[in-house]
PDB file of N, CA and C in Angstrom:
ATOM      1  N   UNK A   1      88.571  94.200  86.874  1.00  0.00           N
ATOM      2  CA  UNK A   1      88.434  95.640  86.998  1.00  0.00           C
ATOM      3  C   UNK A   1      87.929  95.957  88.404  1.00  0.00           C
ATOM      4  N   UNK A   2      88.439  96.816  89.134  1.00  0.00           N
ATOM      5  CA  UNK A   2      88.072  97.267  90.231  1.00  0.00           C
ATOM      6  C   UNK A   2      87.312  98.419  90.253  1.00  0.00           C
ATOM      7  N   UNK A   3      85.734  97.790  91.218  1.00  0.00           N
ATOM      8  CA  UNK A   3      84.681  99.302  90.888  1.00  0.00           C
ATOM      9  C   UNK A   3      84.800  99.619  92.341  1.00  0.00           C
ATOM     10  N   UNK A   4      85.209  99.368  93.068  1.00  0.00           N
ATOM     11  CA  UNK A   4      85.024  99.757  94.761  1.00  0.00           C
ATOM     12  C   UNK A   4      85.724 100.755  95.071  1.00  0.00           C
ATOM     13  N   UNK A   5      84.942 101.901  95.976  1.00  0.00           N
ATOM     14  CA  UNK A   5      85.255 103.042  96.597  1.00  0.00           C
ATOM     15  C   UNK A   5      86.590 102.716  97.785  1.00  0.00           C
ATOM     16  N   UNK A   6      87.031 103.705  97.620  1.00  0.00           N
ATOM     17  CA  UNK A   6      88.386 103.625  99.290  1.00  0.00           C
ATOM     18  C   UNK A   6      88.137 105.062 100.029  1.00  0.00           C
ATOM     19  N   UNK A   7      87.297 104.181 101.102  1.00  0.00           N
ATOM     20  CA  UNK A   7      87.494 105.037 102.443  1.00  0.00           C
ATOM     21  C   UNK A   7      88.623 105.001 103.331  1.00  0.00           C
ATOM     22  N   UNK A   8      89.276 106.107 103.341  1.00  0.00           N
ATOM     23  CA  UNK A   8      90.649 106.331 104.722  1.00  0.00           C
ATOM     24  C   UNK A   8      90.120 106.252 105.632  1.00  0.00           C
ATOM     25  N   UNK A   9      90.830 105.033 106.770  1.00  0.00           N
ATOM     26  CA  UNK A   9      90.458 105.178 108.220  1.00  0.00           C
ATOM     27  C   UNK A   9      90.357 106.305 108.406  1.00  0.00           C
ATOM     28  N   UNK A  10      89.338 105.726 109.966  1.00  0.00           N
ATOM     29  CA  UNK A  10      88.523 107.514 110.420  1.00  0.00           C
ATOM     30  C   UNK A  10      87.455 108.146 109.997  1.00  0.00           C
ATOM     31  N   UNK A  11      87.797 107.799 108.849  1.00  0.00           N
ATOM     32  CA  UNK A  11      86.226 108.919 107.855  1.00  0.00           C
ATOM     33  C   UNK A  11      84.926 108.472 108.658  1.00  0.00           C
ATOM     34  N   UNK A  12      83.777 108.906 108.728  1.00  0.00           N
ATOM     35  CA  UNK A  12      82.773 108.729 109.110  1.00  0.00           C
ATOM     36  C   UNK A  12      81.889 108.480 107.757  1.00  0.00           C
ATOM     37  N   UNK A  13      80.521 108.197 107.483  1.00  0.00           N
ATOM     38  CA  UNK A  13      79.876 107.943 106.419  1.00  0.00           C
ATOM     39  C   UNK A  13      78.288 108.055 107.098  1.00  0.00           C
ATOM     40  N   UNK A  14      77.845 109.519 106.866  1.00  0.00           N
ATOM     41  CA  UNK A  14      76.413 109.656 107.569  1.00  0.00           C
ATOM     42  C   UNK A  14      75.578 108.394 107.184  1.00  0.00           C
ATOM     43  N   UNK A  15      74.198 108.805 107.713  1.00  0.00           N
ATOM     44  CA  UNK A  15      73.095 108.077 107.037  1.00  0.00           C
ATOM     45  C   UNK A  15      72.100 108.262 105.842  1.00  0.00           C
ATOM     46  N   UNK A  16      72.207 107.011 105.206  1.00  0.00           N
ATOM     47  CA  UNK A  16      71.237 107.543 104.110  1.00  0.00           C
ATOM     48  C   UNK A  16      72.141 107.970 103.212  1.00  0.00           C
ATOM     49  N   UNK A  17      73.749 107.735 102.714  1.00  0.00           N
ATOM     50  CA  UNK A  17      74.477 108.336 102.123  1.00  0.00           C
ATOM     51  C   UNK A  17      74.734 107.686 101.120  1.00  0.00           C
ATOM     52  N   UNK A  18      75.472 107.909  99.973  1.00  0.00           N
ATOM     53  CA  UNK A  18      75.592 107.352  99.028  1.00  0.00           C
ATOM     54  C   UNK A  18      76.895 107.710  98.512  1.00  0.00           C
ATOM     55  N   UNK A  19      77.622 106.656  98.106  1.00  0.00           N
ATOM     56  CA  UNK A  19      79.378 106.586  97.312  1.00  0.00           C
ATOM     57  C   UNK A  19      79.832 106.245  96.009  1.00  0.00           C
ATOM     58  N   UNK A  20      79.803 106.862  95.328  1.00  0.00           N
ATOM     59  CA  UNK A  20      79.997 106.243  94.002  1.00  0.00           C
ATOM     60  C   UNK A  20      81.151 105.447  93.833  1.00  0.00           C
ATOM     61  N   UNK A  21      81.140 105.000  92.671  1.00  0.00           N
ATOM     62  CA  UNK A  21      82.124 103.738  92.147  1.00  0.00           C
ATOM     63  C   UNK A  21      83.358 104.342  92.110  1.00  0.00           C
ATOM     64  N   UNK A  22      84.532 103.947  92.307  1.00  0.00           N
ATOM     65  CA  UNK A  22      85.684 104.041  92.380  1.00  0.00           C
ATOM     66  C   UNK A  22      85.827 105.662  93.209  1.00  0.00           C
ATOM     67  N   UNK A  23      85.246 105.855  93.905  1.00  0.00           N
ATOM     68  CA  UNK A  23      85.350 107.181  94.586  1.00  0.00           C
ATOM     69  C   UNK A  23      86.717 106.804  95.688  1.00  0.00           C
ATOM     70  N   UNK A  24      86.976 108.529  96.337  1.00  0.00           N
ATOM     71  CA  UNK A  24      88.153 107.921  97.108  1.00  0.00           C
ATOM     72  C   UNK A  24      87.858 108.676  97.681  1.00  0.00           C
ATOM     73  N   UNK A  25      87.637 108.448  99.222  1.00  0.00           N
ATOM     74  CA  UNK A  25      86.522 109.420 100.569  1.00  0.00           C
ATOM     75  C   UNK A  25      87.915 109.773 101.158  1.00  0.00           C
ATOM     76  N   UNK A  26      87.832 111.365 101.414  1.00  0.00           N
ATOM     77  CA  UNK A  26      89.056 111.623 102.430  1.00  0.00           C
ATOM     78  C   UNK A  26      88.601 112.806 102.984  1.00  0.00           C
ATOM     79  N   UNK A  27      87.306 112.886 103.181  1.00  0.00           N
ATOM     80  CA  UNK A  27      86.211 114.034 104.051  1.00  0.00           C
ATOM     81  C   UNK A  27      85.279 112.898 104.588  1.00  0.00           C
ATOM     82  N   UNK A  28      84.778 113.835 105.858  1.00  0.00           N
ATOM     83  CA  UNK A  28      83.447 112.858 106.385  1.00  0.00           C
ATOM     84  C   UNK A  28      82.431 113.367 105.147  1.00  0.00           C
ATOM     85  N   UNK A  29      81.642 112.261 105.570  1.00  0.00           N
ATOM     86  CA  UNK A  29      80.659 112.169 104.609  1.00  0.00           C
ATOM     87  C   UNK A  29      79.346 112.892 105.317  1.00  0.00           C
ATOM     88  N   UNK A  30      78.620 113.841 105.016  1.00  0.00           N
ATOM     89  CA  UNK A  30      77.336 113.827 105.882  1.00  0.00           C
ATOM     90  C   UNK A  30      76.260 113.155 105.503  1.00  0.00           C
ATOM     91  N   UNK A  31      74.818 113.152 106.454  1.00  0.00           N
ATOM     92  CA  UNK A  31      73.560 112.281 105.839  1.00  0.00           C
ATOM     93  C   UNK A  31      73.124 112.894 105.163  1.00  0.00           C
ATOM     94  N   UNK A  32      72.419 112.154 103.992  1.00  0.00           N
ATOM     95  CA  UNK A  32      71.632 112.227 103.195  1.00  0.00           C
ATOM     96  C   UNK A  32      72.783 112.813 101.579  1.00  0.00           C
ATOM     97  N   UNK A  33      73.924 112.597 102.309  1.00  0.00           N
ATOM     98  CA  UNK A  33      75.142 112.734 100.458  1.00  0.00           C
ATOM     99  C   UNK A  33      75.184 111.945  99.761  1.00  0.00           C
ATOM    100  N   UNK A  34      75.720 112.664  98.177  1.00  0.00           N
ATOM    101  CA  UNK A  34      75.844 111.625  97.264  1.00  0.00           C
ATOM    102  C   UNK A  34      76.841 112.758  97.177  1.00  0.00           C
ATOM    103  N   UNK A  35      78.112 111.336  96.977  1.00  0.00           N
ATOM    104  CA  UNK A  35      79.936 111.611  96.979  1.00  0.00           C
ATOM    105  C   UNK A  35      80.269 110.979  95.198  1.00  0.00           C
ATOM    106  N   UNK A  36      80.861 111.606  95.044  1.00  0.00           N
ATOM    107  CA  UNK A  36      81.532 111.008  93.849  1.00  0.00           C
ATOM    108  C   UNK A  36      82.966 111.756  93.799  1.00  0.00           C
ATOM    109  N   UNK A  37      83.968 110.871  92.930  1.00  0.00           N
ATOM    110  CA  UNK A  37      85.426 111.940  92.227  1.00  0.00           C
ATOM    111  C   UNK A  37      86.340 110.576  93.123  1.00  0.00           C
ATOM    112  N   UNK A  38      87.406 111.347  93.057  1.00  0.00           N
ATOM    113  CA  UNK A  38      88.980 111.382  93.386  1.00  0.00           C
ATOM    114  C   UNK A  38      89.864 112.834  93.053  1.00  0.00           C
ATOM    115  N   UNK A  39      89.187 113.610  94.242  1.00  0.00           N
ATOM    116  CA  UNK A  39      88.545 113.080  95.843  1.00  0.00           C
ATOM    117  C   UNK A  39      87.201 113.343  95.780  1.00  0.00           C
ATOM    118  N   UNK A  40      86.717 112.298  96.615  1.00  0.00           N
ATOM    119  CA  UNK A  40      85.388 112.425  96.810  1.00  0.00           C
ATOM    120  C   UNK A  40      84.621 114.133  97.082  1.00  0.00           C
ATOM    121  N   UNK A  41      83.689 114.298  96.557  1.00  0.00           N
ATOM    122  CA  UNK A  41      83.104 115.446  96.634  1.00  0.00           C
ATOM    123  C   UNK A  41      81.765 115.453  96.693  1.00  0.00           C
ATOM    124  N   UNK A  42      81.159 116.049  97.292  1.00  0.00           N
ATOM    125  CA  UNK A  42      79.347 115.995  97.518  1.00  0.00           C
ATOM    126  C   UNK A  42      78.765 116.744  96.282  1.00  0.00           C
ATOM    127  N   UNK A  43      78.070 116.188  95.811  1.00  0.00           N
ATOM    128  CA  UNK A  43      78.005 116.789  94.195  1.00  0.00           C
ATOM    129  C   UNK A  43      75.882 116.183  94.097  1.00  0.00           C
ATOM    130  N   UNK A  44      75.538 116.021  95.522  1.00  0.00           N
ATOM    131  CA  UNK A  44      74.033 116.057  95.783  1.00  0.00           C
ATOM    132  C   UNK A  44      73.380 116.048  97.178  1.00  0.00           C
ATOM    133  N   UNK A  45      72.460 116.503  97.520  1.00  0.00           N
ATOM    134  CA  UNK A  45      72.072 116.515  98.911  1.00  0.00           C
ATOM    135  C   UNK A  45      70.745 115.649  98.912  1.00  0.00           C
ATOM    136  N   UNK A  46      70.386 114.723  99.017  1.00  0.00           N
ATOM    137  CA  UNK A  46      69.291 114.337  99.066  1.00  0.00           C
ATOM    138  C   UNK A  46      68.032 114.503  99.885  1.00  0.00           C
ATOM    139  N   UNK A  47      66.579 114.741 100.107  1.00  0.00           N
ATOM    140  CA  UNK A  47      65.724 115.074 100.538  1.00  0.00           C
ATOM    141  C   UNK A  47      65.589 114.212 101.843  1.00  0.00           C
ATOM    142  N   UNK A  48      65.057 114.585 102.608  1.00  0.00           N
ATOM    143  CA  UNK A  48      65.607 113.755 103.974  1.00  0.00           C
ATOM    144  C   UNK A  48      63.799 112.805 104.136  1.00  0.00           C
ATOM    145  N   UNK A  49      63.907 111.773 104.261  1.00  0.00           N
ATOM    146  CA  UNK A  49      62.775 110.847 103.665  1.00  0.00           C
ATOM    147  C   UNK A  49      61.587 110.633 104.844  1.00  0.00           C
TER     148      UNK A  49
END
């Protein structure tokens, strides 16, 4: 079974970010996100630490 995310060349992936399982990134990611779906979607902002 395949749990790994697919990032499209190019994408960027801030810091402090987070990708869920089988996600599929086809937006930059900013810091401090939590991405999930197909397509990936920011669905949390996390507190900056």
């Amino acid at each position: 079974m395949h749990k790994g995310a697919i990032i499209y060349g190019g994408i960027t992936v801030g810091d402090n970010a987070e990708i869920g399982a089988n996600a599929v990134v086809n937006k930059p990611v900013p810091d401090n996100a939590v991405v999930a779906g197909v397509p990936a979607k920011i669905i949390r902002i996390k507190d900056a630490e």
